[in-house]
Structures are given as C-alpha cells and as structure tokens.
Protein backbone atom coordinates (compact mmCIF):
# COMPACT_ATOMS: atom_id res chain seq x y z
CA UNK A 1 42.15 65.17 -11.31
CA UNK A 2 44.79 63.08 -12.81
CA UNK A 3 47.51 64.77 -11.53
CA UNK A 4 46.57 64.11 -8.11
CA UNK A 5 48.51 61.36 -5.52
CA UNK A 6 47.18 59.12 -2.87
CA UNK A 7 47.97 61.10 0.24
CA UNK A 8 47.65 58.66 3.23
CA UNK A 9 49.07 57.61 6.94
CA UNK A 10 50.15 54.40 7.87
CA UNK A 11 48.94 52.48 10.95
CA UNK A 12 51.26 50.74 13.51
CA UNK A 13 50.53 47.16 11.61
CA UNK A 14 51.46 48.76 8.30
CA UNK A 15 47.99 49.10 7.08
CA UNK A 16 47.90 52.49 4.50
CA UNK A 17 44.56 54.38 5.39
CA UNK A 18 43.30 57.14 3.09
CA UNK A 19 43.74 60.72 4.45
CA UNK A 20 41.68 61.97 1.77
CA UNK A 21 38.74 59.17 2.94
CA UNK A 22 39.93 58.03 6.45
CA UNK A 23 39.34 54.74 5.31
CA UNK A 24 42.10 51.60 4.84
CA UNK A 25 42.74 50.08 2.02
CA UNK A 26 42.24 46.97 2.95
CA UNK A 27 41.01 44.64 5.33
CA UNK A 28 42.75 45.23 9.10
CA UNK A 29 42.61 41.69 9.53
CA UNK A 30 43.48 40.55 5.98
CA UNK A 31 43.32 42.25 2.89
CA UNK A 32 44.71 38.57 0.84
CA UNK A 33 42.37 36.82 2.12
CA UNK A 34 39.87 39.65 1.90
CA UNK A 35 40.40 39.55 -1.80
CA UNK A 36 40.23 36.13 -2.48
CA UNK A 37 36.76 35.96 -0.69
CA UNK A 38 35.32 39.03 -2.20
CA UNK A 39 36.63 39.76 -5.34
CA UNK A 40 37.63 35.94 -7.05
CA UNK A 41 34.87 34.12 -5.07
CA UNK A 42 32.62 37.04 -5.66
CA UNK A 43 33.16 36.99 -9.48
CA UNK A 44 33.49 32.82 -9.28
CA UNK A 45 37.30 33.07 -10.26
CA UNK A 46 39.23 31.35 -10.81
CA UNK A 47 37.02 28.62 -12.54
CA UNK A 48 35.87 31.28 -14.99
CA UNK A 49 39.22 31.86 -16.28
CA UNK A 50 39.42 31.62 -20.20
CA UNK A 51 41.57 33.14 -22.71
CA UNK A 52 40.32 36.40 -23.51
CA UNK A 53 39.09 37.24 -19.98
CA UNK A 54 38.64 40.64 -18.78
CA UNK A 55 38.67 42.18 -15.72
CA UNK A 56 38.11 45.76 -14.83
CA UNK A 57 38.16 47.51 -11.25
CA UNK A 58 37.05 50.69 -9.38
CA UNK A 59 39.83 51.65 -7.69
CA UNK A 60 43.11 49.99 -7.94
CA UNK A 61 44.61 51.36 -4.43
CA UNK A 62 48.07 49.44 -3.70
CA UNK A 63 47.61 46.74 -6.81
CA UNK A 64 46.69 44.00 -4.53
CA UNK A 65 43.55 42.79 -6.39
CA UNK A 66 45.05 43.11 -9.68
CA UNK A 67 47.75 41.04 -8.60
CA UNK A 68 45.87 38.29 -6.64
CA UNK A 69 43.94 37.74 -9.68
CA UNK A 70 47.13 37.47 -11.74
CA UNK A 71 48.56 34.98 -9.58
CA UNK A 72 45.57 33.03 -10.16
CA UNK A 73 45.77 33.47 -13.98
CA UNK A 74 49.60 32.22 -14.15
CA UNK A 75 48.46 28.92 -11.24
CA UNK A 76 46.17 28.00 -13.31
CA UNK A 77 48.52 27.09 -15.87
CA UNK A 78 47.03 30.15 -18.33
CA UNK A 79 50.04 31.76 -20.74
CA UNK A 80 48.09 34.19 -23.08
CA UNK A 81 47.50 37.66 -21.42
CA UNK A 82 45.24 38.86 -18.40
CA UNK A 83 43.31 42.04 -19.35
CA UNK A 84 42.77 43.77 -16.03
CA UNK A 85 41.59 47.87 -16.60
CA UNK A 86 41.57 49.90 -12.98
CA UNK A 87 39.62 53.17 -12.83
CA UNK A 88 41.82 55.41 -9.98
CA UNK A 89 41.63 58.98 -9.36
CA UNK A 90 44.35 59.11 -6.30
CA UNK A 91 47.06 57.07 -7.79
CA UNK A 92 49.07 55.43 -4.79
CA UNK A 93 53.34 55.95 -4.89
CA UNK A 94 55.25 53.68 -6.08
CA UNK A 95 56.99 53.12 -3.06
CA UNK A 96 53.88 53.34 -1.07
CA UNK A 97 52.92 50.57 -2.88
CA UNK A 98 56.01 48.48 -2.41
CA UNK A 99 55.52 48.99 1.38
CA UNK A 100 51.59 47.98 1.77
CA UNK A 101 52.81 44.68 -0.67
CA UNK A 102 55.42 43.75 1.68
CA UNK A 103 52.84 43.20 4.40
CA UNK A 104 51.87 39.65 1.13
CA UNK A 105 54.79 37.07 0.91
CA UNK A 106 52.51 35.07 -0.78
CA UNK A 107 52.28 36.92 -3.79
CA UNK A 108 55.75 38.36 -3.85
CA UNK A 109 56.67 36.62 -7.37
CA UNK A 110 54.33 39.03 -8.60
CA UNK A 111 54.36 42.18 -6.86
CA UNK A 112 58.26 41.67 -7.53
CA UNK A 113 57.56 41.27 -11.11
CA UNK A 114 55.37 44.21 -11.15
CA UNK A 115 57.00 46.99 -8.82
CA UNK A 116 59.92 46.06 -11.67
CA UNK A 117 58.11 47.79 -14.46
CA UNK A 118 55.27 49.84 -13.23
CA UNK A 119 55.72 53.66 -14.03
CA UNK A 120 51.76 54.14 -14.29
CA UNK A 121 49.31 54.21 -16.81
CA UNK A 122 49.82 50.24 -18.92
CA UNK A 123 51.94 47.56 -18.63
CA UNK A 124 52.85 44.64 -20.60
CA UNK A 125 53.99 41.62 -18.34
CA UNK A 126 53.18 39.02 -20.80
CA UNK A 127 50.67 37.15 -18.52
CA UNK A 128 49.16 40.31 -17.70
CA UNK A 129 48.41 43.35 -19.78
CA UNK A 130 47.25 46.16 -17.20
CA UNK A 131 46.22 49.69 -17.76
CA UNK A 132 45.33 52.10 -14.60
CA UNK A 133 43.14 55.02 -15.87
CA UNK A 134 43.59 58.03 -13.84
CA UNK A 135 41.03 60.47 -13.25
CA UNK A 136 37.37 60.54 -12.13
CA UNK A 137 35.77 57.20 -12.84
CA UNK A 138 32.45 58.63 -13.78
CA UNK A 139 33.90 60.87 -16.28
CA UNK A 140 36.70 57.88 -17.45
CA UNK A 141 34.86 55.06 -17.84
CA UNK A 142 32.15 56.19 -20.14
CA UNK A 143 34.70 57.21 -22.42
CA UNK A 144 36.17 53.67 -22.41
CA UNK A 145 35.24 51.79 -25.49
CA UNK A 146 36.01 47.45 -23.63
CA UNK A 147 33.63 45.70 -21.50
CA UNK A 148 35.00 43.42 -18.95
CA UNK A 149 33.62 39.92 -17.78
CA UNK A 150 34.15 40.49 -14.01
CA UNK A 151 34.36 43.78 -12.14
CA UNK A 152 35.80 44.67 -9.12
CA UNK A 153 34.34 46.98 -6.90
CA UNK A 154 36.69 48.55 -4.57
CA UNK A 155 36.17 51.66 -4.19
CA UNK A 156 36.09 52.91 -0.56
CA UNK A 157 33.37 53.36 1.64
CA UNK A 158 29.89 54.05 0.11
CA UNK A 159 29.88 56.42 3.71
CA UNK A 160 32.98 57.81 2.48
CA UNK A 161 33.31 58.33 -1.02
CA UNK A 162 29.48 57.90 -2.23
CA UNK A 163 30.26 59.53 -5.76
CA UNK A 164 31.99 56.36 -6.80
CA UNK A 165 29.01 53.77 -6.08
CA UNK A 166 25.70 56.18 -7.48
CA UNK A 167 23.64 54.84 -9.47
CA UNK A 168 24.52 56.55 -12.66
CA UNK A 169 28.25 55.09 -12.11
CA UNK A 170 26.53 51.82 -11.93
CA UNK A 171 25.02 52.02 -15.19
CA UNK A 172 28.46 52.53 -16.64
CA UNK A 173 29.33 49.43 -15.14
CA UNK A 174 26.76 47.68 -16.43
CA UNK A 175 26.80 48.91 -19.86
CA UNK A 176 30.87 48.17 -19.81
CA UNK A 177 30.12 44.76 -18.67
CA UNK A 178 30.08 41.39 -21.11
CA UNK A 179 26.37 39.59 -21.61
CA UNK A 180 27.01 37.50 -18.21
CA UNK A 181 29.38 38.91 -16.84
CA UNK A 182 29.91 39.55 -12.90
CA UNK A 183 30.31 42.35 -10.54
CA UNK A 184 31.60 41.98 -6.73
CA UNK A 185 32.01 44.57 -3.75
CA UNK A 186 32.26 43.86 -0.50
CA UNK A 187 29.94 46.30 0.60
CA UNK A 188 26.22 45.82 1.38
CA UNK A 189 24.80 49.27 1.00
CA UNK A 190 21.08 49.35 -0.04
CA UNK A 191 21.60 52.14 -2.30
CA UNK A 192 24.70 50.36 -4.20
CA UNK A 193 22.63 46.96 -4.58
CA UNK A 194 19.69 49.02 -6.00
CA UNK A 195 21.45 50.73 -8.28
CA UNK A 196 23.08 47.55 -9.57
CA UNK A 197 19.60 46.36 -10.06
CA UNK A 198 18.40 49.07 -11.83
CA UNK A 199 21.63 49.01 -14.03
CA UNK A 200 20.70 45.40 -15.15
CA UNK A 201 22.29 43.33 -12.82
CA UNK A 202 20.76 40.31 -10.79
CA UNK A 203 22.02 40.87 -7.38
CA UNK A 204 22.90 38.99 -4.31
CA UNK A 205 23.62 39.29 -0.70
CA UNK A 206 25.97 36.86 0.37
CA UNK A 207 28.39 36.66 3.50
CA UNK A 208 31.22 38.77 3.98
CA UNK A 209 34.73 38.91 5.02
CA UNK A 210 35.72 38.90 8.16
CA UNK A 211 33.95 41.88 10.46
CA UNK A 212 32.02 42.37 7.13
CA UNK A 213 28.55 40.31 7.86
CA UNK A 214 27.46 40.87 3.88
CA UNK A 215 28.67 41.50 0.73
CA UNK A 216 27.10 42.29 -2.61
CA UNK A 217 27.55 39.48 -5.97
CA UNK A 218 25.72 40.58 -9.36
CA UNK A 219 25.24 38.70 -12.59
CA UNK A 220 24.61 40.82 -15.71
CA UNK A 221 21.08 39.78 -16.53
C-alpha cells in the first residue's frame, strides 16, 4: 500500500481530482477558504493554539491543511514546534503538489518553505515538525502510539472512499484523541456522525462551506 502514488487529472482551473476516487481535492470554489472554515473553525483554531499542540489528519492530499494550520501557528506569534501527523495511503508528487499550491499566494512563505525540504515521510521545519504515514489508515493508525488535540478529517467522499470514515476507523480516532480534544470534517454523512458518537465524541452539525449546506464538529466527551 505504501508504495503506491496519487494518480490524478487536473481540471481546466487547476483543481487535481482523484482518478483513483473521482473526487477533487479540494473545494472548486476555494479550498483556503474551505480549510479555514472547516478544519481551524471546526477544531476552534487558532485560539486553541498552545505549546505542545497536536494535530493529526486523515488524508494529507496536496499539504494544504497542514500548511494553513502552520501559517496560523507562526501568525500567532508561536516559536516552539507544530506537531501535525497525516495518515495517507496515495501519497501526492512532489511536483503535483507544487502545482495544486500555486493555485494559494497566500500561503506561499510556507508552501515555499516546505516544497524546500519535503522528500516524504517527517520533516523538521522548526515551527513545524510533520510526519506523513503512508499506508492504510485503519491498519496505521492503531499502531501509532500519540494522540492529537484536533483532527482533521479529510478524507474523500464518504460515497467514494467509505473505508476511511467506518465506524471502527472512528474509534481509532477517538482513542488517538487527547481528553477534549476536537475532530472536524466537512462532511455530513449520518453514518460518519454516528460513528463519531459511538466512538465517544459529542457531535455537531453545523454549516458548511460553500455548496456544502453541513458539516460535522465533535468534542471528545
């Protein structure tokens, strides 16, 4: 599983869509903004911030989560490290990655910074310390010994790729997660906000991002 690349098309905007899931990456309309709404505002970043903090992620796509958060981090005016752990089985190209970022001025300085040094698996940036784990989340991340204080949940469609939002994978997330810690998706599906609940997690529907009319929030109980 590890072995294997992101294999995906590009649309006429620049947008990279899965061939493996026929599903983008990121918002059509915005993926920056998309992020900021669902994943910081989702896991009440970047007011949470604190030395120490953790994130972790399910899938980590072109890197453009990781580093919105990590711009956040350094604005804030924190120096000591970000710990931000992705979970990806189709890891995206370098240079595929370069070319989604370009579409984000705004956080250049960073994917700059980043492109720089990343050759997969961790990376030591000073202000962030970031390790991508390849393979199949649901046989990774029980093996991983960390819990995180916010998660991302970014996986691709629940329609699409269902094996990375059931309710087993859940529980992982919820026994990898710090007493209060957060989840966020921006996906809606019944059967993903159950199984959060089940896991442990108080969950919420709240609006969504752009087309997106809900999205899911959960506090570890």
């Amino acid at each position: 599983m590890a072995d294997q690349r992101a294999e995906l098309t590009w649309t006429d905007d620049q947008i990279p869509v899965s061939d493996r899931f026929d599903d983008p990456y990121y918002s059509l309309q915005n993926g920056l903004a998309e992020t900021r709404h669902v994943f910081l505002d989702g896991n009440d970043l970047p007011a949470r911030f604190a030395p120490g903090f953790r994130i972790a992620e399910l899938g980590f796509g072109t890197g453009l989560n990781m580093l919105t958060a990590w711009s956040e981090w350094e604005k804030s005016g924190k120096t000591t490290p970000l710990s931000f752990t992705s979970f990806e089985a189709y890891p995206m190209d370098p240079a595929d990655m370069s070319r989604a970022l370009a579409a984000f001025p705004e956080i250049t300085p960073w994917s700059t910074r980043f492109l720089q040094h990343w050759r997969g698996g961790s990376c030591d940036l000073g202000t962030l310390q970031l390790e991508v784990i390849e393979g199949d989340a649901r046989e990774t991340l029980p093996k991983w010994n960390t819990s995180a204080d916010a998660w991302f949940l970014d996986g691709f469609s629940p329609a699409k790729n269902p094996e990375l939002w059931g309710a087993e994978l859940m529980q992982h997330v919820a026994d990898h997660t710090a007493p209060g810690g957060t989840a966020a998706t921006y996906t809606a599906a019944g059967f993903v906000r159950r199984g959060l609940e089940e896991a442990g997690f108080s969950v919420t529907r709240v609006p969504g991002y752009g087309r997106k009319r809900h999205m899911t929030r959960a506090v570890k109980s």
